[in-house]
N, C-alpha and C. Protein backbone atom coordinates (compact mmCIF):
# COMPACT_ATOMS: atom_id res chain seq x y z
N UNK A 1 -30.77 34.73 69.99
CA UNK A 1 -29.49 34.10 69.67
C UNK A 1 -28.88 33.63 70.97
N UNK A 2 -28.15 32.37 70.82
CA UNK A 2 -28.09 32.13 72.24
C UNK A 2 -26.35 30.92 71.81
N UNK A 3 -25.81 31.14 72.87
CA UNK A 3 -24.15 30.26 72.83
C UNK A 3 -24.41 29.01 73.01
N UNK A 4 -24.71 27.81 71.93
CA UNK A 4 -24.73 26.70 72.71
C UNK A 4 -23.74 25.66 72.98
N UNK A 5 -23.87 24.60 73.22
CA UNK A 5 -23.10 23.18 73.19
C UNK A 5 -23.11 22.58 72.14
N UNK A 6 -22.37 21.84 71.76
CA UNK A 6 -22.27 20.65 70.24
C UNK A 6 -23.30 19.62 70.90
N UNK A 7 -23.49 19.78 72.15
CA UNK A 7 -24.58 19.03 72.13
C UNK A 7 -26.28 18.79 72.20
N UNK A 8 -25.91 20.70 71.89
CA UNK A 8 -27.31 21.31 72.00
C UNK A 8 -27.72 21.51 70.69
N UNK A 9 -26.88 21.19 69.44
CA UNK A 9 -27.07 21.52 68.26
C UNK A 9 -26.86 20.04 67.60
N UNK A 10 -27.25 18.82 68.31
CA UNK A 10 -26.86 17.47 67.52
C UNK A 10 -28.04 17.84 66.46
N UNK A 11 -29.36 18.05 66.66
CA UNK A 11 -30.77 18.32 65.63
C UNK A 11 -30.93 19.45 65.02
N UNK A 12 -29.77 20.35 64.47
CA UNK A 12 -29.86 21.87 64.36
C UNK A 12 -29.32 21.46 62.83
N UNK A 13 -29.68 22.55 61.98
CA UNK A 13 -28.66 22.41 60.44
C UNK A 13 -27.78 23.58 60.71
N UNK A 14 -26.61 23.30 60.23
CA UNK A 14 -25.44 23.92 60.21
C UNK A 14 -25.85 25.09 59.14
N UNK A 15 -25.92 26.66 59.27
CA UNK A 15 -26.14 27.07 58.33
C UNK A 15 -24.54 28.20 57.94
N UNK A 16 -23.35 28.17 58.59
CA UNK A 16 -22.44 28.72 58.29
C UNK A 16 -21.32 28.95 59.41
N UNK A 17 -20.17 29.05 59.15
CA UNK A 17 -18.97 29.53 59.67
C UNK A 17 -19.17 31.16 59.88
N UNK A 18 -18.62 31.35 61.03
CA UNK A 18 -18.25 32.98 61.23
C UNK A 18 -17.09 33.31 62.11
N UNK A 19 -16.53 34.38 61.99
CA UNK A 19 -15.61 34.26 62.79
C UNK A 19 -15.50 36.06 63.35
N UNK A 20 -14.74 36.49 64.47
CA UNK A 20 -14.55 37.46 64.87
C UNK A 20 -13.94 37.89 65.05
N UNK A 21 -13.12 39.22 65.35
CA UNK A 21 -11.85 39.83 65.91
C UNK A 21 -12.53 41.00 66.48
N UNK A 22 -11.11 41.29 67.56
CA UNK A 22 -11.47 42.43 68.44
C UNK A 22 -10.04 42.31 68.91
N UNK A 23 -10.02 43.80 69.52
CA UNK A 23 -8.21 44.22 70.12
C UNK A 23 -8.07 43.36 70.91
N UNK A 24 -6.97 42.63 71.00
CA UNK A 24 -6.56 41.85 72.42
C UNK A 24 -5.92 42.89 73.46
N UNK A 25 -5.01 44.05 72.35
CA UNK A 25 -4.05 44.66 72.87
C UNK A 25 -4.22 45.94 72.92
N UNK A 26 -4.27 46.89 73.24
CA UNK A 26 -3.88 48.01 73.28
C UNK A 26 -2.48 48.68 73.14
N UNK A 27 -2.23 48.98 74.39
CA UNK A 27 -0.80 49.34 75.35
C UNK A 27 -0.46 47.86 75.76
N UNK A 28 -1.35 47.37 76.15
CA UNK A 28 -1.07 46.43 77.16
C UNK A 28 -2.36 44.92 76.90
N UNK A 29 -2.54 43.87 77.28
CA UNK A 29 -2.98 43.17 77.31
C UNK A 29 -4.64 43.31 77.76
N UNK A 30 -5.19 43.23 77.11
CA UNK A 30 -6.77 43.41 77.97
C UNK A 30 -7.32 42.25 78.42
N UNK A 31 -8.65 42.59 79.35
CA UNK A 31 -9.03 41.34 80.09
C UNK A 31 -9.39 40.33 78.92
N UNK A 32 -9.24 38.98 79.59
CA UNK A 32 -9.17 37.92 78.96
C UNK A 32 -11.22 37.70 78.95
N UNK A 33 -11.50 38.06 79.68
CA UNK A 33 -13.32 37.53 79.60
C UNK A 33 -13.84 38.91 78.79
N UNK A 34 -13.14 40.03 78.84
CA UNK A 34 -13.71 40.99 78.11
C UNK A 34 -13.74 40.52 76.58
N UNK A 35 -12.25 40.27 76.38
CA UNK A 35 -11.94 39.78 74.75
C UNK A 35 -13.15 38.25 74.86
N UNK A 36 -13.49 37.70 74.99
CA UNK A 36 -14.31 37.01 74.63
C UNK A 36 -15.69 37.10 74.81
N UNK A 37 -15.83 38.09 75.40
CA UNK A 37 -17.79 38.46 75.86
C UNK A 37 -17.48 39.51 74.42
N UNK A 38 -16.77 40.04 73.75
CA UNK A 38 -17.14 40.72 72.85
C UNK A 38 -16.81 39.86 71.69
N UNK A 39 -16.34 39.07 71.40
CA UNK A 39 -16.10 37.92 70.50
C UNK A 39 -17.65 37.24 69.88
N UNK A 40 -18.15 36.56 71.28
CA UNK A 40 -19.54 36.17 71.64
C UNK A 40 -20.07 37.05 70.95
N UNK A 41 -20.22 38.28 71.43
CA UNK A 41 -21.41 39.07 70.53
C UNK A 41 -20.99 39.50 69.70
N UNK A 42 -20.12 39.99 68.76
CA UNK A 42 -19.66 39.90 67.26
C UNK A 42 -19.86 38.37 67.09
N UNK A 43 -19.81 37.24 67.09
CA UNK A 43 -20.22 36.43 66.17
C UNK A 43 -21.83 35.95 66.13
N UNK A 44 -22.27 36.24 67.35
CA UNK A 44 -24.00 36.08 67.34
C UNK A 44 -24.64 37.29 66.19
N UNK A 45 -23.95 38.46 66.19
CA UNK A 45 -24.45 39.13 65.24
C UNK A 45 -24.32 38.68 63.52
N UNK A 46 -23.02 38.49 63.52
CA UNK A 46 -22.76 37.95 61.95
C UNK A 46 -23.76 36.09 62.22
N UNK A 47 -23.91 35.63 62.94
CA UNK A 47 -24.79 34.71 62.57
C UNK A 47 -26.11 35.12 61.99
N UNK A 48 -26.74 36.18 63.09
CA UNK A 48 -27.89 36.44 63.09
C UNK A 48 -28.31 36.58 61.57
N UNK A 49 -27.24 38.01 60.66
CA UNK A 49 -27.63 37.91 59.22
C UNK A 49 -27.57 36.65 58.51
N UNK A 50 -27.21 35.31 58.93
CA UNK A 50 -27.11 34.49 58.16
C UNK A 50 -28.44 33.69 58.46
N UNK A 51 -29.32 34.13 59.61
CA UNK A 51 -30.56 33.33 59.67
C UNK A 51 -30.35 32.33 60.68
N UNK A 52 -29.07 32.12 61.58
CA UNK A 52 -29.13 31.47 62.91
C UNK A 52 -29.51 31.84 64.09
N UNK A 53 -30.04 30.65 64.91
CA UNK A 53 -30.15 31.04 66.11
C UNK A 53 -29.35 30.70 66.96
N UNK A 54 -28.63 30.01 67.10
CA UNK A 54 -26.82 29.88 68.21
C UNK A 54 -26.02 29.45 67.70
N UNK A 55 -25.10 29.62 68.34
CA UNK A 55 -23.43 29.40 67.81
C UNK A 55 -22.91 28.51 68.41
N UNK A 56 -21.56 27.89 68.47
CA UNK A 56 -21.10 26.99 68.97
C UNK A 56 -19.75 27.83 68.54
N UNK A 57 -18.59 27.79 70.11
CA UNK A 57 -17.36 27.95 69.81
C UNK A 57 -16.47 27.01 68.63
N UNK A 58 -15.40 27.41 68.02
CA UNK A 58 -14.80 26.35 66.70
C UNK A 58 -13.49 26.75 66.94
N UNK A 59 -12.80 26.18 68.71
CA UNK A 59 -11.28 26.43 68.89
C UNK A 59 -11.72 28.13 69.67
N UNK A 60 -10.17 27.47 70.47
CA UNK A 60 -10.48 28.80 71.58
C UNK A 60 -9.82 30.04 70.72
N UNK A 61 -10.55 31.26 71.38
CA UNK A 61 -9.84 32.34 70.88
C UNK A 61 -8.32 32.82 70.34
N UNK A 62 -7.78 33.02 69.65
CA UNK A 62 -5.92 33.75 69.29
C UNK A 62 -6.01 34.88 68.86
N UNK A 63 -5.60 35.71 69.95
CA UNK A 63 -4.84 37.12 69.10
C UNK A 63 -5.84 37.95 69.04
N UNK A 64 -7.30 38.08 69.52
CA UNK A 64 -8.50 38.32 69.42
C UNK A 64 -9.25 38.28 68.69
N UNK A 65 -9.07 36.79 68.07
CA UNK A 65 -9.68 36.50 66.82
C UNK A 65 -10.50 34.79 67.46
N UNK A 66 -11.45 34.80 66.79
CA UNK A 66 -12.04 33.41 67.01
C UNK A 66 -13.21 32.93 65.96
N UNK A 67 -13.14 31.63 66.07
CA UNK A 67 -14.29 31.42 65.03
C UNK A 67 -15.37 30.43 65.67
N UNK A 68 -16.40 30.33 65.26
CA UNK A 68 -17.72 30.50 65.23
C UNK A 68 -18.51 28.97 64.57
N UNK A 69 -19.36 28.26 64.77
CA UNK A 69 -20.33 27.42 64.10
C UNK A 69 -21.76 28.46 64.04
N UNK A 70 -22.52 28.40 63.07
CA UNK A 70 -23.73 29.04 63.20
C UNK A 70 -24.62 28.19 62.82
N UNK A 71 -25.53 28.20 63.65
CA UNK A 71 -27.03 27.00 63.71
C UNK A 71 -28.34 27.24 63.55
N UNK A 72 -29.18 26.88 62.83
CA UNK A 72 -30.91 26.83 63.07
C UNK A 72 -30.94 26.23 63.81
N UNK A 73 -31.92 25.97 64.82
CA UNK A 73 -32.29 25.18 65.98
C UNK A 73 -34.03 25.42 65.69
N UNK A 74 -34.88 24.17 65.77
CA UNK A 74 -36.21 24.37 65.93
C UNK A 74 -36.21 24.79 67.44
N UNK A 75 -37.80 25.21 67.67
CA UNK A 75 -38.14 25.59 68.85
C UNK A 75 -38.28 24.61 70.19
């Protein structure tokens, strides 16, 4: 499973939407690359059951929530 570009998926079939959440917050604000390296891998996983092999971001992260394109890609 791998993060790609919209332009790495122009020959890919779209096989679903996914989306993710994770704490932004605690006490306090958490790192901003943490909340999204775990975003990344919560949505590569919910792709994976759908039979994709990369994702494409769909709008930047809010609130520690984000959503997802999920793709077949030939080899």
């Amino acid at each position: 499973m791998r993060q790609a570009t919209q332009d790495e998926v122009t020959n890919c079939k779209l096989v679903g939407n996914v989306s993710s959440q994770t704490k932004d917050k605690v006490v306090f604000n958490r790192n901003t690359g943490n909340v999204k390296e775990e975003l990344i891998v919560l949505a590569r996983n919910k792709a994976a059951e759908l039979g994709a092999n990369a994702i494409i971001t769909d709008g930047e992260p809010r609130y520690g929530a984000q959503a997802f394109k999920a793709y077949l890609c030939e080899s």
